[in-house]
C-alpha atoms as a PDB file:
ATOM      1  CA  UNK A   1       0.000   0.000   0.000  1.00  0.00           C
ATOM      2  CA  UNK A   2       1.625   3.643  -1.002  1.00  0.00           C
ATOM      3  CA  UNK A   3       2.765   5.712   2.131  1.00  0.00           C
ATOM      4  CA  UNK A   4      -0.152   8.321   0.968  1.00  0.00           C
ATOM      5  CA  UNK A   5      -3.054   5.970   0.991  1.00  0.00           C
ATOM      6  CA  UNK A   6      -1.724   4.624   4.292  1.00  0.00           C
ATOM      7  CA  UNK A   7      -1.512   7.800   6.157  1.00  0.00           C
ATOM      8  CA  UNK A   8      -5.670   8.791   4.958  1.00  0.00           C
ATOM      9  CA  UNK A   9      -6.553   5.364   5.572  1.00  0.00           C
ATOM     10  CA  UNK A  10      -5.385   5.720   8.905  1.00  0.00           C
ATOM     11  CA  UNK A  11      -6.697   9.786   8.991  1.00  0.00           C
ATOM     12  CA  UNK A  12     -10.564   8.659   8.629  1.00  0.00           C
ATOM     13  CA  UNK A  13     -10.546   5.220   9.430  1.00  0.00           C
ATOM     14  CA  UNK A  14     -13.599   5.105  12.316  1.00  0.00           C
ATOM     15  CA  UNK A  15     -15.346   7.680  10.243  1.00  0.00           C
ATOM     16  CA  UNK A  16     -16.131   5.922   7.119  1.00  0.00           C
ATOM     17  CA  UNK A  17     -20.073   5.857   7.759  1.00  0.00           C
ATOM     18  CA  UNK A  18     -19.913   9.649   7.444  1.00  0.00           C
ATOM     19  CA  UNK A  19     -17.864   9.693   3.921  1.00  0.00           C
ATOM     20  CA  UNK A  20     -20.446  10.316   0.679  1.00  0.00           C
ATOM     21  CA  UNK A  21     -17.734  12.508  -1.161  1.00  0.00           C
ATOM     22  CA  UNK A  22     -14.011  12.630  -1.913  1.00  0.00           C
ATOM     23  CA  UNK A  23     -11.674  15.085  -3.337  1.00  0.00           C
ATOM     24  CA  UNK A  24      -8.366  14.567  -4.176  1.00  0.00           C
ATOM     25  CA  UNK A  25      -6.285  17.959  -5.280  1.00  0.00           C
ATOM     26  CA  UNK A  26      -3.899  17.392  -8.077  1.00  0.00           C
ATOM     27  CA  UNK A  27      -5.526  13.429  -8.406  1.00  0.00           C
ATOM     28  CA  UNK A  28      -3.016  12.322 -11.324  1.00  0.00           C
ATOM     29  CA  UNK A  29      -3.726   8.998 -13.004  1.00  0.00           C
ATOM     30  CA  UNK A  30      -6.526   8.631  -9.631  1.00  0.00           C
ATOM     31  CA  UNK A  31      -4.882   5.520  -8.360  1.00  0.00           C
ATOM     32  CA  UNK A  32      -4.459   7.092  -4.963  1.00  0.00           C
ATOM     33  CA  UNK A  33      -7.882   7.867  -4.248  1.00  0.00           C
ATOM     34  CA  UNK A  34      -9.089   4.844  -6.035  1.00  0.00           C
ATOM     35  CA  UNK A  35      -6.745   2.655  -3.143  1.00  0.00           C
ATOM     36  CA  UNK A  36      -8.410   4.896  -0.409  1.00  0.00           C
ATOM     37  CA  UNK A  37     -11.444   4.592  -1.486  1.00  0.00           C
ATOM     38  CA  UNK A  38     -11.177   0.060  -1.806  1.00  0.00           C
ATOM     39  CA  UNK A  39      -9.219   0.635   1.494  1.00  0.00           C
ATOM     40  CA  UNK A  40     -11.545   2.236   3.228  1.00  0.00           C
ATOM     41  CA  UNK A  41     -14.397  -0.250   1.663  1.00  0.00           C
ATOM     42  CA  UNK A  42     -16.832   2.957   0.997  1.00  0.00           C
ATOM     43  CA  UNK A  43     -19.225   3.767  -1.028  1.00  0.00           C
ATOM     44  CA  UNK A  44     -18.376   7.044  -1.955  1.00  0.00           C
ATOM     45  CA  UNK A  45     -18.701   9.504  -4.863  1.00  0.00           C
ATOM     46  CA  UNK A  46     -14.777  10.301  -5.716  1.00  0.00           C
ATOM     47  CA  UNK A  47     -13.981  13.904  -7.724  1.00  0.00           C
ATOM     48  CA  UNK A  48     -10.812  14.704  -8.987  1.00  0.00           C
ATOM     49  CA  UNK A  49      -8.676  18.442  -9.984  1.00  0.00           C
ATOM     50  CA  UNK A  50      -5.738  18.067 -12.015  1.00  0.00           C
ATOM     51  CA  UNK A  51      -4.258  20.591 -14.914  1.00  0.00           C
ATOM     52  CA  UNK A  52      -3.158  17.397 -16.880  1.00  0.00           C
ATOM     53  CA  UNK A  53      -5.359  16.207 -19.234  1.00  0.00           C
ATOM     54  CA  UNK A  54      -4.031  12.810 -19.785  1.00  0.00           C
ATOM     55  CA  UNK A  55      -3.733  12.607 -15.790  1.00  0.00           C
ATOM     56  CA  UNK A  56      -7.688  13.506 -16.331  1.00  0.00           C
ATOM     57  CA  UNK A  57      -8.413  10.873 -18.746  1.00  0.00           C
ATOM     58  CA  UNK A  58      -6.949   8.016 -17.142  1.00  0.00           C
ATOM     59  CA  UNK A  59      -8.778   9.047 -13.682  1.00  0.00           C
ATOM     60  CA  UNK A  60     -12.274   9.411 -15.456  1.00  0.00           C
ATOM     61  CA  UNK A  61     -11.515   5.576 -16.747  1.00  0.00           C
ATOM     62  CA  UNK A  62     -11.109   4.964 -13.164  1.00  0.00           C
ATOM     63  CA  UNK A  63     -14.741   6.506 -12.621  1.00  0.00           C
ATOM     64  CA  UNK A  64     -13.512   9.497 -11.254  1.00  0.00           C
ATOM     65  CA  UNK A  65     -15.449  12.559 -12.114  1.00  0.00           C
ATOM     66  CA  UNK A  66     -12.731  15.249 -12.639  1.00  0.00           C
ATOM     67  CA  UNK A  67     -12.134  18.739 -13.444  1.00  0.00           C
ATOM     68  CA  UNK A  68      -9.491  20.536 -15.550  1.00  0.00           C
ATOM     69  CA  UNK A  69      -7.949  23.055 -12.897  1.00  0.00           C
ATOM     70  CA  UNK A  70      -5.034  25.285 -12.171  1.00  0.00           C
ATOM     71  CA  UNK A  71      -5.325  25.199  -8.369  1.00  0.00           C
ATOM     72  CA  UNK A  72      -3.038  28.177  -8.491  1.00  0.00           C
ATOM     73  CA  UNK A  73      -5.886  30.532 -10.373  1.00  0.00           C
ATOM     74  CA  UNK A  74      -9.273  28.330  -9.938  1.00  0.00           C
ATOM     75  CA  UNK A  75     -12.598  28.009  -8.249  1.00  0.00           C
ATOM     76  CA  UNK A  76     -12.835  24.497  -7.658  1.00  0.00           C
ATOM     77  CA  UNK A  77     -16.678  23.196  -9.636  1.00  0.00           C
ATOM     78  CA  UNK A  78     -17.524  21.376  -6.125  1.00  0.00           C
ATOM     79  CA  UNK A  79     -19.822  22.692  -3.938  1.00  0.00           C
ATOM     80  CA  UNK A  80     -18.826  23.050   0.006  1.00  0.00           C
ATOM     81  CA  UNK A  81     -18.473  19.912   2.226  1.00  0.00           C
ATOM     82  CA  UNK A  82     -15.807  17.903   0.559  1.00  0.00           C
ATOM     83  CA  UNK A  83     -13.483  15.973   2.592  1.00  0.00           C
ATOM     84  CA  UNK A  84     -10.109  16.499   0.244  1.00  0.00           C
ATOM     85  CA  UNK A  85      -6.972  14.304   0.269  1.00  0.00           C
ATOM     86  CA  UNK A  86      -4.051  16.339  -1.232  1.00  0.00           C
ATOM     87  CA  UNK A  87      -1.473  14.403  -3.565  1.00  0.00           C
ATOM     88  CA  UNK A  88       1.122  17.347  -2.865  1.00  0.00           C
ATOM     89  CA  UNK A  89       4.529  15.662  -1.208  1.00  0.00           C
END
């Protein structure tokens, strides 16, 4: 399991009844979120921001719903209430 998914597993494990949403910031290819998400054994709707567009294309094959952002000079499309996990080492 990658050091990142480990560290939010361990972040909201207890909590996972109260999890609808997830954000990641800067998702790349999604596999992160995707491993949180099958970690955590949710059911949960999972949105991604990235500025790459082949970054974007292989998260939306991983069912992702993403968005094309610059999170230096964006409003993210997601409404308030989003629990984020951010891919930034």
């Amino acid at each position: 399991m990658h050091p990142r998914v480990q560290a939010t597993v361990k972040l909201l494990r207890g909590h996972e009844d109260g999890i609808s949403r997830v954000i990641e910031l800067g998702v790349g290819d999604g596999s992160i979120l995707s491993e949180v998400i099958n970690a955590l054994n949710i059911n949960a709707k999972a949105y991604g921001v990235d500025i790459n567009e082949g970054s974007l294309e292989a998260a939306r094959s991983r069912g992702i719903r993403v968005a094309k952002c610059d999170l230096n000079n964006c409003i993210l499309p997601y409404g308030d209430g989003y629990p984020h996990i951010s891919n930034s080492s």
